[in-house]
N, C-alpha and C. Protein backbone atom coordinates (compact mmCIF):
# COMPACT_ATOMS: atom_id res chain seq x y z
N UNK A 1 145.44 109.86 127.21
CA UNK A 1 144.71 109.24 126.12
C UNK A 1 143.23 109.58 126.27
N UNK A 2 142.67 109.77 125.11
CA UNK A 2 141.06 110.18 125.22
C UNK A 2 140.28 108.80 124.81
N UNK A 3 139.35 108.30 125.66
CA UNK A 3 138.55 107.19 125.48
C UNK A 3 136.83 107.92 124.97
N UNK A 4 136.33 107.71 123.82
CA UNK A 4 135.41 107.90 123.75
C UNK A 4 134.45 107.19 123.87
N UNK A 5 132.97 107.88 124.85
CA UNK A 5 132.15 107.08 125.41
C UNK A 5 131.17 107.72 125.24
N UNK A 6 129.75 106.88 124.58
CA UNK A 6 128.71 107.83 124.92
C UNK A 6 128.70 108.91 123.86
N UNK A 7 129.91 109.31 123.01
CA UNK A 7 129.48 110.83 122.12
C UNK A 7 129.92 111.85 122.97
N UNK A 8 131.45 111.09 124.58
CA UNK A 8 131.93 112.07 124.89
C UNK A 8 133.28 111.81 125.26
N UNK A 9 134.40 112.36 125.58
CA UNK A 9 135.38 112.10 125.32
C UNK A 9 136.18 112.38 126.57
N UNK A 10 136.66 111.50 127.24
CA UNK A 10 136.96 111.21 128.43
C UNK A 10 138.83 111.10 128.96
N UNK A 11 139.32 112.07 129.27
CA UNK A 11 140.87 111.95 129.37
C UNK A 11 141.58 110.44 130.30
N UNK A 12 141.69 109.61 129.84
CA UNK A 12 142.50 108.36 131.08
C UNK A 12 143.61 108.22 130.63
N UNK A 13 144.23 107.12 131.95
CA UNK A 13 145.12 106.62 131.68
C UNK A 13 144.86 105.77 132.18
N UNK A 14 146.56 104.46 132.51
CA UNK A 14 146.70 103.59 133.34
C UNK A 14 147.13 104.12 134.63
N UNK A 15 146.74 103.42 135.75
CA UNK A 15 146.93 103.19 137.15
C UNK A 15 148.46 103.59 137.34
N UNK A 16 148.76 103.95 138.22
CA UNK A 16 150.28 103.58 138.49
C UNK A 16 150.50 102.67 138.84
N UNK A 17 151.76 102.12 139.53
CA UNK A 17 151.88 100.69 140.34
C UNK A 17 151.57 101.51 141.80
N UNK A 18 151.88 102.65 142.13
CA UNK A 18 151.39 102.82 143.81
C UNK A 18 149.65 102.72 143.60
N UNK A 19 149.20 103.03 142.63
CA UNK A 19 147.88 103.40 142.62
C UNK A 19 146.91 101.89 142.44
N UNK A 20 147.61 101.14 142.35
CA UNK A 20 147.72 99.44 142.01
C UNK A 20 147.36 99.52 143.81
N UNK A 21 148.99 99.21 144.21
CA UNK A 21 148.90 98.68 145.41
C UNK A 21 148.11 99.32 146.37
N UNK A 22 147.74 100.77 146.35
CA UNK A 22 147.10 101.11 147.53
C UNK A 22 145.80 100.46 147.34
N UNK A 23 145.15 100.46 146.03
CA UNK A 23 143.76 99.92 146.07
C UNK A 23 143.71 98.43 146.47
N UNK A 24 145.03 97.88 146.35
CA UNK A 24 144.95 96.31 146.91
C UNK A 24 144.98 96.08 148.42
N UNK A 25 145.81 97.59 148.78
CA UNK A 25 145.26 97.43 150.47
C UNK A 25 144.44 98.00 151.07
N UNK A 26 143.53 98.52 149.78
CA UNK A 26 141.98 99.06 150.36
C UNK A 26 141.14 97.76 150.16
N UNK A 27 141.40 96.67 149.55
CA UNK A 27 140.96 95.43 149.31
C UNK A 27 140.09 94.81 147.98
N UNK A 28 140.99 95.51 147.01
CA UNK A 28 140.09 95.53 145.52
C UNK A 28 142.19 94.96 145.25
N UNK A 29 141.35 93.70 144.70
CA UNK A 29 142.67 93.14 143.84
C UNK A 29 142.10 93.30 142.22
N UNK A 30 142.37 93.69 141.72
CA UNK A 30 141.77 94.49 140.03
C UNK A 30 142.06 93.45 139.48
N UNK A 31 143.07 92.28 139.63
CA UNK A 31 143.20 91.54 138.64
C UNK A 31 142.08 90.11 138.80
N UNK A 32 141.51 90.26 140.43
CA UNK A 32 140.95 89.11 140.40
C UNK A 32 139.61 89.87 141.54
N UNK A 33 138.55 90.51 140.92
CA UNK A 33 137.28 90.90 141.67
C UNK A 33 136.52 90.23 141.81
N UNK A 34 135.74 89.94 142.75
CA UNK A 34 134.81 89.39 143.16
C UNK A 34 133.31 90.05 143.42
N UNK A 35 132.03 89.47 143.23
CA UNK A 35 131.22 90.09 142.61
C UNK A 35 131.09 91.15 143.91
N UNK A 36 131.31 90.97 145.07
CA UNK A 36 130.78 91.97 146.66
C UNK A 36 131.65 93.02 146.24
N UNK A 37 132.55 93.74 145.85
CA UNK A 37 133.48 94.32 145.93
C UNK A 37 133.58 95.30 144.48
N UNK A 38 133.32 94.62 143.21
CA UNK A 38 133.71 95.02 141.54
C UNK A 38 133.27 96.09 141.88
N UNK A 39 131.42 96.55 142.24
CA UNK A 39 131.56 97.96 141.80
C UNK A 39 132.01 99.17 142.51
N UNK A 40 132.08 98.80 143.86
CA UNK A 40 133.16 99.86 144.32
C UNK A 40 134.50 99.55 144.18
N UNK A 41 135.15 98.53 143.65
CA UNK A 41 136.54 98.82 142.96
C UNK A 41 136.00 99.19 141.70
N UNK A 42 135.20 99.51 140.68
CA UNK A 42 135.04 100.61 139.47
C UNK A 42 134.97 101.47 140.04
N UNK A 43 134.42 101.90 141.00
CA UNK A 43 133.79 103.16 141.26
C UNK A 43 135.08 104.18 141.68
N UNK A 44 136.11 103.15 142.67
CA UNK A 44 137.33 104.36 143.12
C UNK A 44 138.18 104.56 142.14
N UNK A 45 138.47 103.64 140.97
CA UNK A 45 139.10 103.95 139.63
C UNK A 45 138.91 105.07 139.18
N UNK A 46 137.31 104.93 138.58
CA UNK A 46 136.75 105.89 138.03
C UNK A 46 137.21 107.53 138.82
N UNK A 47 137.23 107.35 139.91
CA UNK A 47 137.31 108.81 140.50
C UNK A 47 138.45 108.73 140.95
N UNK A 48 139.25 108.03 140.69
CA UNK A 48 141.34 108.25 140.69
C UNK A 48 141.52 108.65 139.17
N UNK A 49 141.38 108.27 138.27
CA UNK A 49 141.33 108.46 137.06
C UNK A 49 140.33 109.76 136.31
N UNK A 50 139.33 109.79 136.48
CA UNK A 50 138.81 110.57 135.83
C UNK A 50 137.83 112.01 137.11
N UNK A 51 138.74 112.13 137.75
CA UNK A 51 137.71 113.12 138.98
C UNK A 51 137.57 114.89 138.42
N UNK A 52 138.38 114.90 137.04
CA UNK A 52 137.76 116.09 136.91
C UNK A 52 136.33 116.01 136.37
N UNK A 53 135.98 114.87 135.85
CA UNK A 53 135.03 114.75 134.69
C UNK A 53 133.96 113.90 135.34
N UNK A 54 134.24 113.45 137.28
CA UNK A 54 133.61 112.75 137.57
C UNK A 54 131.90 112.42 137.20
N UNK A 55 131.45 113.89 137.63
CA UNK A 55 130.15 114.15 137.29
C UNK A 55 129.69 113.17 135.67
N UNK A 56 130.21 114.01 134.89
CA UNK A 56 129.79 113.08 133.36
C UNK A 56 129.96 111.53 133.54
N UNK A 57 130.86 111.20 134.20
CA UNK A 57 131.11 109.86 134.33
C UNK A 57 130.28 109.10 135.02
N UNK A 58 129.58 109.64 135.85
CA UNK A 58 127.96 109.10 136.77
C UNK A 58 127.25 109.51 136.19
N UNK A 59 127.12 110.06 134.98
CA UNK A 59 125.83 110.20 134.12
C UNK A 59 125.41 109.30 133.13
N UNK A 60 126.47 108.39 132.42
CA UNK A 60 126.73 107.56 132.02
C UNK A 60 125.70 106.69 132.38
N UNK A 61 125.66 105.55 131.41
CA UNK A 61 124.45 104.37 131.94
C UNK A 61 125.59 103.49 132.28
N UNK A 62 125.25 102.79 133.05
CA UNK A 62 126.27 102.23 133.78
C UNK A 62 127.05 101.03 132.88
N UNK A 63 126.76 100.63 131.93
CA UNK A 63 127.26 99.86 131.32
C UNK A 63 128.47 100.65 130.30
N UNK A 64 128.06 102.11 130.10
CA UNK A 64 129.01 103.05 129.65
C UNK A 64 130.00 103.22 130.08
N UNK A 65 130.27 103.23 131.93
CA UNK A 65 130.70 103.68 132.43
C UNK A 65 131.33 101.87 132.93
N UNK A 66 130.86 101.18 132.69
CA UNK A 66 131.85 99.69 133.11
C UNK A 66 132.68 99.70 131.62
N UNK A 67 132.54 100.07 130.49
CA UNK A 67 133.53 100.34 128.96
C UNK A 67 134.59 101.20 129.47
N UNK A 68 134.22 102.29 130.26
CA UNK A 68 135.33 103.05 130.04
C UNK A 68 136.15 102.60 131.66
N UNK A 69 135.76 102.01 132.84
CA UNK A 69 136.45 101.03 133.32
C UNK A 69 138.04 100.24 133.41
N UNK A 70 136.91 99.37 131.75
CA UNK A 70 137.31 98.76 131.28
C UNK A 70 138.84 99.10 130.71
N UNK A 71 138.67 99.95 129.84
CA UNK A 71 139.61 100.91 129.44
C UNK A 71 140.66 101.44 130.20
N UNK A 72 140.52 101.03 131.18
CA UNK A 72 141.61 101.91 132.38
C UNK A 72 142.53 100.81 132.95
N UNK A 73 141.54 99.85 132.78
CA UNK A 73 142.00 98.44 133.26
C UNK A 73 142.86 97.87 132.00
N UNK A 74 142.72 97.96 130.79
CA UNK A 74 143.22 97.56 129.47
C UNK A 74 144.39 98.55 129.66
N UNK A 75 144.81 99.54 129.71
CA UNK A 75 145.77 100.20 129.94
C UNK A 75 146.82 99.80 131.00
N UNK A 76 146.11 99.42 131.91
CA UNK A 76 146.99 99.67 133.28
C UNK A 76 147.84 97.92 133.08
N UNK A 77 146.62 97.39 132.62
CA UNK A 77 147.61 95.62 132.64
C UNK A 77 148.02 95.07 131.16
N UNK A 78 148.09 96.22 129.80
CA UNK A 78 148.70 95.81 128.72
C UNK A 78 147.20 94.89 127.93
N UNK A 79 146.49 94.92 127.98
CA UNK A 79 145.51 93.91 127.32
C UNK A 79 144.61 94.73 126.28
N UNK A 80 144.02 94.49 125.73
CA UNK A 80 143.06 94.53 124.18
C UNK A 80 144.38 95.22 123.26
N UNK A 81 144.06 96.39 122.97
CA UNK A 81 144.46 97.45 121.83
C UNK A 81 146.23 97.06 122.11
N UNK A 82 147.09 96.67 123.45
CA UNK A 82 148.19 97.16 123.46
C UNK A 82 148.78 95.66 123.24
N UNK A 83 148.03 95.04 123.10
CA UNK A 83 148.73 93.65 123.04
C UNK A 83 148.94 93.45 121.59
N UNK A 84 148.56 94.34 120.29
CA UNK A 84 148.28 94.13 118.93
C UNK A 84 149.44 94.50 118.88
N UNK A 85 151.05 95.54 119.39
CA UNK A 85 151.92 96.11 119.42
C UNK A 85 152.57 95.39 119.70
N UNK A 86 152.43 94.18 120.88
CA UNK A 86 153.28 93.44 121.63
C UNK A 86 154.33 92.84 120.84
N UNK A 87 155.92 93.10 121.39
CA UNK A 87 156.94 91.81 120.56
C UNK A 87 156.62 90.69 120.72
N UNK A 88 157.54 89.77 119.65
CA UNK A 88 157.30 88.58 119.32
C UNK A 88 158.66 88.19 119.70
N UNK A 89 159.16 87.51 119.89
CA UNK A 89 160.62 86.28 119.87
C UNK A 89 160.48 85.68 118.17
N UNK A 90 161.84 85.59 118.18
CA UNK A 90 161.89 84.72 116.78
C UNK A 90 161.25 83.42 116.05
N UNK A 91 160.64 82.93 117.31
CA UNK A 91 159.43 81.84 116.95
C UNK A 91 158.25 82.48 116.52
N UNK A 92 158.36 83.58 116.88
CA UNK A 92 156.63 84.18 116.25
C UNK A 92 155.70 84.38 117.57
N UNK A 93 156.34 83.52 118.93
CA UNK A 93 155.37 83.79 119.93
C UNK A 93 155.52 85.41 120.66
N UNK A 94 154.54 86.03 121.74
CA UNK A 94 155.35 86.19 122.47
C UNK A 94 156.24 86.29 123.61
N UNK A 95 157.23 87.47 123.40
CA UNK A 95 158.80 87.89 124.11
C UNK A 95 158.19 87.17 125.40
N UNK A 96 157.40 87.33 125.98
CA UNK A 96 156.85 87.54 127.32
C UNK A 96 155.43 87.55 127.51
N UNK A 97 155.21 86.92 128.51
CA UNK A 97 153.55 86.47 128.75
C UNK A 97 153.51 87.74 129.97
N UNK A 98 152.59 88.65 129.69
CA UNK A 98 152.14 89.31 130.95
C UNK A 98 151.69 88.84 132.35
N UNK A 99 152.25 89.73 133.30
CA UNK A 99 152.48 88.88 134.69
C UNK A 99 150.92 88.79 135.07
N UNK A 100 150.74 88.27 135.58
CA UNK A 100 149.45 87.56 136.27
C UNK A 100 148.69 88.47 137.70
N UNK A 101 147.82 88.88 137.11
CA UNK A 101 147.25 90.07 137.47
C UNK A 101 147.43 90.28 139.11
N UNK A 102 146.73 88.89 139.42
CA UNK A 102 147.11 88.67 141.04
C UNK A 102 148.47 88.46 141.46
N UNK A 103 149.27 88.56 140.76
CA UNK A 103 150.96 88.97 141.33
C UNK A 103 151.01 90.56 141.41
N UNK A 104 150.15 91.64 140.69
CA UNK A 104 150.20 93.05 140.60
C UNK A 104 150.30 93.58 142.21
């Protein structure tokens, strides 16, 4: 998927689940950061995800570069854009509440 940032256009995806857990036993739980830790858990995302393009991606003002983050993180745990897709159950709610980040 291409995330555009900045007026440039950036190839991501979501995380895997190994790519989940190893960063949880490098000690970045993504679903629940804490302020000592957030920007080097952005920072190893960013360069698991985007290391051909790393360079552009540290050129970025950093708030550019916490959007497109962001974006990786919205992918990897189902949230903004993918939740507009999400089923419903016949009540209208939905099927399923996404698991709770700190269970990832």
């Amino acid at each position: 998927m291409e995330k555009e940032i900045n007026g440039e256009a950036f190839d991501i995806r979501p995380l895997t689940r190994g790519e989940v857990k190893a960063l949880r036993k490098r000690g970045f739980n993504l679903g629940n950061l804490n302020l000592e830790n957030a920007d080097e858990a952005m920072d190893e995302v960013l360069e698991l995800i985007c290391k051909k393009s790393i360079e552009a991606v540290d050129a970025l003002p950093n708030d550019k570069a916490l959007d497109l983050f962001k974006a990786i993180i919205d992918l990897t745990y189902g949230r903004g854009d993918a939740e507009k897709n999400s089923q419903t159950s016949g009540s209208g709610m939905k099927a399923a509440a996404q698991p709770d980040a700190q269970d990832a």
